[in-house]
N, C-alpha and C. Protein backbone atom coordinates (compact mmCIF):
# COMPACT_ATOMS: atom_id res chain seq x y z
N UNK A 1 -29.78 41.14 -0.19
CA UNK A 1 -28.97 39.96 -0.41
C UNK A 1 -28.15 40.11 -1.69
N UNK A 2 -28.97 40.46 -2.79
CA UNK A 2 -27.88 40.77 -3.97
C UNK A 2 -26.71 41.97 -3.75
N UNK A 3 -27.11 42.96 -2.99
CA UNK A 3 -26.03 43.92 -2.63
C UNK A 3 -24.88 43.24 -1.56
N UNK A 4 -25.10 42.27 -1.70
CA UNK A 4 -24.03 41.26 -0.63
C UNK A 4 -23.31 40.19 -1.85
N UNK A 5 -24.19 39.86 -2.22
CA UNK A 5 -23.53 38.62 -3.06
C UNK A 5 -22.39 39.39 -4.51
N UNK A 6 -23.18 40.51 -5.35
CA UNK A 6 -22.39 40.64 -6.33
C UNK A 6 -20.87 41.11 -5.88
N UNK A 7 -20.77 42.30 -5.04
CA UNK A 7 -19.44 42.56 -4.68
C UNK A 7 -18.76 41.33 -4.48
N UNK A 8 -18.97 40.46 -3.73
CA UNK A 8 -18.04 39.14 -3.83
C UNK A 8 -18.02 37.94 -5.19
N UNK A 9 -18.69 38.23 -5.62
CA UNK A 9 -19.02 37.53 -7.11
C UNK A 9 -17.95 38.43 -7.57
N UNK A 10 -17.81 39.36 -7.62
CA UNK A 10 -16.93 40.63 -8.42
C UNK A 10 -15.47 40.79 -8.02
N UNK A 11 -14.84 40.12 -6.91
CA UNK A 11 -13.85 40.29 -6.20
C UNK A 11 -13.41 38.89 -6.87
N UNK A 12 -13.96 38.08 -6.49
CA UNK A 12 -14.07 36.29 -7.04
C UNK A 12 -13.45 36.42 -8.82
N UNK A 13 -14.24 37.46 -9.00
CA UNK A 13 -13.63 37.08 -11.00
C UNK A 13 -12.25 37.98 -10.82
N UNK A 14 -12.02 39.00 -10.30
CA UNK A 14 -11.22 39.84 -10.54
C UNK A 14 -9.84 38.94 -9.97
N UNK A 15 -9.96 38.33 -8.75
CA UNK A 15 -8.84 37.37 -8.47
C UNK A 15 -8.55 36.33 -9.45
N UNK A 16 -9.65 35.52 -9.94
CA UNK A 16 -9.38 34.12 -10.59
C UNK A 16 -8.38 35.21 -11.82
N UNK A 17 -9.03 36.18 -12.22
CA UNK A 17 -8.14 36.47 -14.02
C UNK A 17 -6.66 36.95 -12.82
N UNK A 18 -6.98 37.85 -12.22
CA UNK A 18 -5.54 38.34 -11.74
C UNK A 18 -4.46 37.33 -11.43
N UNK A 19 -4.75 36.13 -11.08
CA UNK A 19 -3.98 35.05 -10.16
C UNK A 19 -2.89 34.92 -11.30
N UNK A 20 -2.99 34.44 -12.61
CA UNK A 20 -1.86 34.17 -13.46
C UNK A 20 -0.63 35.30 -13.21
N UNK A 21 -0.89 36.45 -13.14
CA UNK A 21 0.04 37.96 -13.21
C UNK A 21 1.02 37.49 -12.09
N UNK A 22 0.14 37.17 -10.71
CA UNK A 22 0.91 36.92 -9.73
C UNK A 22 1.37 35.79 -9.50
N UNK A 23 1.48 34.41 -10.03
CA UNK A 23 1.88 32.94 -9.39
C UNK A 23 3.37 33.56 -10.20
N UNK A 24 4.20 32.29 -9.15
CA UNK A 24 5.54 32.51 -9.25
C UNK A 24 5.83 31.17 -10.57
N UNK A 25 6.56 31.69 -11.07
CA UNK A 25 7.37 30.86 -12.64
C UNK A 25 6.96 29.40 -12.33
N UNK A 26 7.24 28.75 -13.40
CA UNK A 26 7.29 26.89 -12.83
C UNK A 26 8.91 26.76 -12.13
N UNK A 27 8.47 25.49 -11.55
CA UNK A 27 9.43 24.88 -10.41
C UNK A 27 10.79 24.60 -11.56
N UNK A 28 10.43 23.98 -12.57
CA UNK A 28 11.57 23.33 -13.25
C UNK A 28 12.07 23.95 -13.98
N UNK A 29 11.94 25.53 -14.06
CA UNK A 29 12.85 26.33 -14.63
C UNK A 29 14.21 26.33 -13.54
N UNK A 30 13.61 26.84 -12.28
CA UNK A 30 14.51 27.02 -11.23
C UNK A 30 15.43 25.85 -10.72
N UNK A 31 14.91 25.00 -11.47
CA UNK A 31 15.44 23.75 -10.92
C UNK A 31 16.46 23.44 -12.05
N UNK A 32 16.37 23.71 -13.24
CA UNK A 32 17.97 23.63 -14.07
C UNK A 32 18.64 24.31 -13.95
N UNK A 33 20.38 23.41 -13.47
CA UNK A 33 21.28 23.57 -13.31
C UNK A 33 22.19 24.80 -14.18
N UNK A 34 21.48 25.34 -15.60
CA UNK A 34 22.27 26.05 -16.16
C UNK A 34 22.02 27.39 -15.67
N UNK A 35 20.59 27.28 -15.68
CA UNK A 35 19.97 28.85 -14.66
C UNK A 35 20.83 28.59 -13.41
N UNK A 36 20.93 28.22 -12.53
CA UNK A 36 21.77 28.20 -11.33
C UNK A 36 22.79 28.40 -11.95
N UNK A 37 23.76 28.21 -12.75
CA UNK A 37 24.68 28.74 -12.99
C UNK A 37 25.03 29.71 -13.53
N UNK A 38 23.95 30.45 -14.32
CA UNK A 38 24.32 31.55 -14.63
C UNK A 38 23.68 32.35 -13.77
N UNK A 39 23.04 32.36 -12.84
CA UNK A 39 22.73 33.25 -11.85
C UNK A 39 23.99 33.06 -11.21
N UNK A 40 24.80 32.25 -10.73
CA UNK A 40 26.21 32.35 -9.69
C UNK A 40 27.14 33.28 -10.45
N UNK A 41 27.45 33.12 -12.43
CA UNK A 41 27.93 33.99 -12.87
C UNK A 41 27.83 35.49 -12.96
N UNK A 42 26.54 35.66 -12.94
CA UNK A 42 26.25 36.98 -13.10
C UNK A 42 26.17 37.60 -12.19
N UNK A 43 26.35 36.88 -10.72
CA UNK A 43 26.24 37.69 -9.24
C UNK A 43 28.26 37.82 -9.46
N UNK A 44 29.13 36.83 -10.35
CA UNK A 44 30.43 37.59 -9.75
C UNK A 44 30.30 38.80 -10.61
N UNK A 45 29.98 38.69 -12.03
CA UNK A 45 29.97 40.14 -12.40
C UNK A 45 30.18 40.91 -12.08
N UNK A 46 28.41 41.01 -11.60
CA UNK A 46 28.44 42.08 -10.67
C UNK A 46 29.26 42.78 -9.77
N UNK A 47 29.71 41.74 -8.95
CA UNK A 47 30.71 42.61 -7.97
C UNK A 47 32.00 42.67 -8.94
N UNK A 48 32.08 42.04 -9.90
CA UNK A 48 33.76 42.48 -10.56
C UNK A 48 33.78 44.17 -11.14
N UNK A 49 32.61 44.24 -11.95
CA UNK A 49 31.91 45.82 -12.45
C UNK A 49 31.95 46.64 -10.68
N UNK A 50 31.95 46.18 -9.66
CA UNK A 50 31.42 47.04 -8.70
C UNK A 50 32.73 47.24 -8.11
N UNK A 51 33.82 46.26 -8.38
CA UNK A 51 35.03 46.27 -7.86
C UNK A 51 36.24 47.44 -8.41
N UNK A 52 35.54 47.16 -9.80
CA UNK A 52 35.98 47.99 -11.19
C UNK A 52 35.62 49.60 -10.48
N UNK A 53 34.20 49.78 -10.59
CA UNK A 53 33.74 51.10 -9.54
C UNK A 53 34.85 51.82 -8.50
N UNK A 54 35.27 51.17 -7.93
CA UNK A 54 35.49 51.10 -6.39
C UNK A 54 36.83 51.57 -6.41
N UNK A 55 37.78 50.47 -7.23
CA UNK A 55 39.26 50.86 -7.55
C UNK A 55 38.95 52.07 -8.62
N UNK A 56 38.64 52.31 -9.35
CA UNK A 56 38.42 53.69 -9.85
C UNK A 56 38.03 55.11 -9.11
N UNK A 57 37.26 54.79 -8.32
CA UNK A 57 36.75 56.06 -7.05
C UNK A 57 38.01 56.48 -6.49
N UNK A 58 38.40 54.86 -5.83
CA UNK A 58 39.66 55.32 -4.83
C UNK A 58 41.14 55.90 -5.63
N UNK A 59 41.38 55.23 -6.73
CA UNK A 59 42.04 55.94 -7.12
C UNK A 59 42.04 57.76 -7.45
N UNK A 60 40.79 58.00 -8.11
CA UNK A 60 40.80 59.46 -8.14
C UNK A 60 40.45 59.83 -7.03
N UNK A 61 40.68 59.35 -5.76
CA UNK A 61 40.38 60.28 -4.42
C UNK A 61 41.58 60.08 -3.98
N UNK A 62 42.75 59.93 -4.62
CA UNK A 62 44.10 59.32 -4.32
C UNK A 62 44.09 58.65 -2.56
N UNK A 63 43.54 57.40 -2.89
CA UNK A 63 44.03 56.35 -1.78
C UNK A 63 44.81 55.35 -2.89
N UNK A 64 44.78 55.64 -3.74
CA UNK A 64 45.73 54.74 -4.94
C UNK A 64 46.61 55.50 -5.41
N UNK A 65 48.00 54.61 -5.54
CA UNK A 65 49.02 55.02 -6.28
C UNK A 65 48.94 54.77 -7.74
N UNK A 66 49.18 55.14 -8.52
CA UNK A 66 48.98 54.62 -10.23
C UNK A 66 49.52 53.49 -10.41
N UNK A 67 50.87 52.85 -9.90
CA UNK A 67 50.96 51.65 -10.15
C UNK A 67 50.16 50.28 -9.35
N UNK A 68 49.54 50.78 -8.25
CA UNK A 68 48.31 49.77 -7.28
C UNK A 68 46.96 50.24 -8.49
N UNK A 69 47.06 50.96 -8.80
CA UNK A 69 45.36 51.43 -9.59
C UNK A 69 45.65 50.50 -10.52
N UNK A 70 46.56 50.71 -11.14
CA UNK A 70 46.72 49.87 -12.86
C UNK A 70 47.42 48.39 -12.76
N UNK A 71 47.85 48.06 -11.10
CA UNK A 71 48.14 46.66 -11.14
C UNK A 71 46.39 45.70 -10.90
N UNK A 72 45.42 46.66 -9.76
CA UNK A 72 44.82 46.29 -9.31
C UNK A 72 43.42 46.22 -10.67
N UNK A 73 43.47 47.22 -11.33
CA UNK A 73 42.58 47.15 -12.96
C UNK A 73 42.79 46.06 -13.57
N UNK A 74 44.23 46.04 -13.42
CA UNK A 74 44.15 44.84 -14.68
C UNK A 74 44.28 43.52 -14.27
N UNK A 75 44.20 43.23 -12.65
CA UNK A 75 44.09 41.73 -12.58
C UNK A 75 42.33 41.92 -12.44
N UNK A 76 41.47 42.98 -12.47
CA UNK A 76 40.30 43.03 -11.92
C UNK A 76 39.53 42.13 -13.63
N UNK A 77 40.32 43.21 -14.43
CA UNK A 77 39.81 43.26 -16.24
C UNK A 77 39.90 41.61 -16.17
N UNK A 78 40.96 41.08 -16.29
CA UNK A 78 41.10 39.55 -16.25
C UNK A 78 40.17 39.02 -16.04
N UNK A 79 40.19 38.94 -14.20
CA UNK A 79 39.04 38.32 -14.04
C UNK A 79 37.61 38.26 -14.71
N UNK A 80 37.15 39.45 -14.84
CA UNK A 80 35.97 39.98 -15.63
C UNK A 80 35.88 39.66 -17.48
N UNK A 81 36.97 38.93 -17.81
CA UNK A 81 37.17 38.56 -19.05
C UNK A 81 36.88 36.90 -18.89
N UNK A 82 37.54 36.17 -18.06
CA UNK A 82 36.94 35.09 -17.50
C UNK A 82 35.50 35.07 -17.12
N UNK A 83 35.29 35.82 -16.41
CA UNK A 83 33.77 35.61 -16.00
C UNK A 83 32.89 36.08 -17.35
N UNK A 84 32.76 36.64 -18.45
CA UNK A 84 32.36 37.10 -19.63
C UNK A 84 32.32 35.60 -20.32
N UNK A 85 33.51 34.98 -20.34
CA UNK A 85 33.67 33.99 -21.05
C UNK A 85 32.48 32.65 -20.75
N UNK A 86 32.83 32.73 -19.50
CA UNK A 86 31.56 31.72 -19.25
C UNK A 86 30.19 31.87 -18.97
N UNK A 87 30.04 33.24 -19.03
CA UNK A 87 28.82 33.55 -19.28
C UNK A 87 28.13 33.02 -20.22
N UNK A 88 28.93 33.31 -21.27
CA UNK A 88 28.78 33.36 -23.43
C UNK A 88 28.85 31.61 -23.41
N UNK A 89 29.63 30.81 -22.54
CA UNK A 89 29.69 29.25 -22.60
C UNK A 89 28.71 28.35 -22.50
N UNK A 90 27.52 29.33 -21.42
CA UNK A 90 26.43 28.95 -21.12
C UNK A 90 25.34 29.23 -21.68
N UNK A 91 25.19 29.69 -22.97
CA UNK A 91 24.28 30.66 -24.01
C UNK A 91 23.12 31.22 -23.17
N UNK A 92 22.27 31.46 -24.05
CA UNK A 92 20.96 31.93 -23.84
C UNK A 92 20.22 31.54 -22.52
N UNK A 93 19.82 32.59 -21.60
CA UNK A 93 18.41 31.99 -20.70
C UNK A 93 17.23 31.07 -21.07
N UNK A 94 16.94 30.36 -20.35
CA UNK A 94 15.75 29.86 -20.77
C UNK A 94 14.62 30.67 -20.24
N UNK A 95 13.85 31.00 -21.16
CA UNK A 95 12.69 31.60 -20.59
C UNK A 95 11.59 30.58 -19.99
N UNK A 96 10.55 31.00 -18.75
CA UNK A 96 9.79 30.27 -18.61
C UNK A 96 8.54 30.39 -19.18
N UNK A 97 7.77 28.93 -19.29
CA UNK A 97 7.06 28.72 -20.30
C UNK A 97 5.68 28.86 -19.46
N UNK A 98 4.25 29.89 -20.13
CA UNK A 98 3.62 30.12 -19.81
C UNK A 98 2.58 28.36 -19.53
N UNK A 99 2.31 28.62 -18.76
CA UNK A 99 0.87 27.53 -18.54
C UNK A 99 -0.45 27.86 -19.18
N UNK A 100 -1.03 26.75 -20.35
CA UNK A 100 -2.05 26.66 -20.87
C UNK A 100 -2.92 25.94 -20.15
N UNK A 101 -4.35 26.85 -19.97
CA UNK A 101 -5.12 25.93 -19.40
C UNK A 101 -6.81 25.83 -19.93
């Protein structure tokens, strides 16, 4: 009977400490509006940097002419100067706050 009980006594502690590592953040981080917004910012980024990529490839694989490469860079830069801007408008992340118990 004890060769039955401790293994699950032992599985039992190893979950209760493990459980914090794995629960997902609190609700009311996800739930302010500034995190939602800077997650929408940082997804255009992304594709502006990936756009940036892209018109650069194609140009040196000449499917671009130099004046489409350098018209298409610099309305890309723009944009990506805008989107920078409001990044920096929205300061700092909030980090989420551990649970004391």
């Amino acid at each position: 009977m004890e060769q039955l009980i401790a293994p699950i006594l032992f599985i039992g502690v190893v979950l209760y400490v493990a459980y914090p590592l794995f629960a997902e953040p609190e609700e009311d981080i996800r739930k302010d509006p500034r995190n939602a917004d800077r997650e929408q910012v940082l997804e255009e980024k992304e594709n502006l940097v990936a756009n940036l990529k892209d018109i650069e490839m194609d140009y040196r694989m000449g499917k671009l002419s130099q004046e489409d490469y350098e018209q298409l860079k610099s309305d890309f830069e723009q944009l990506a100067v805008g989107v920078f801007d409001r990044l920096e408008q929205l300061g700092p992340q909030k980090r989420p706050k551990m649970k004391k118990k």
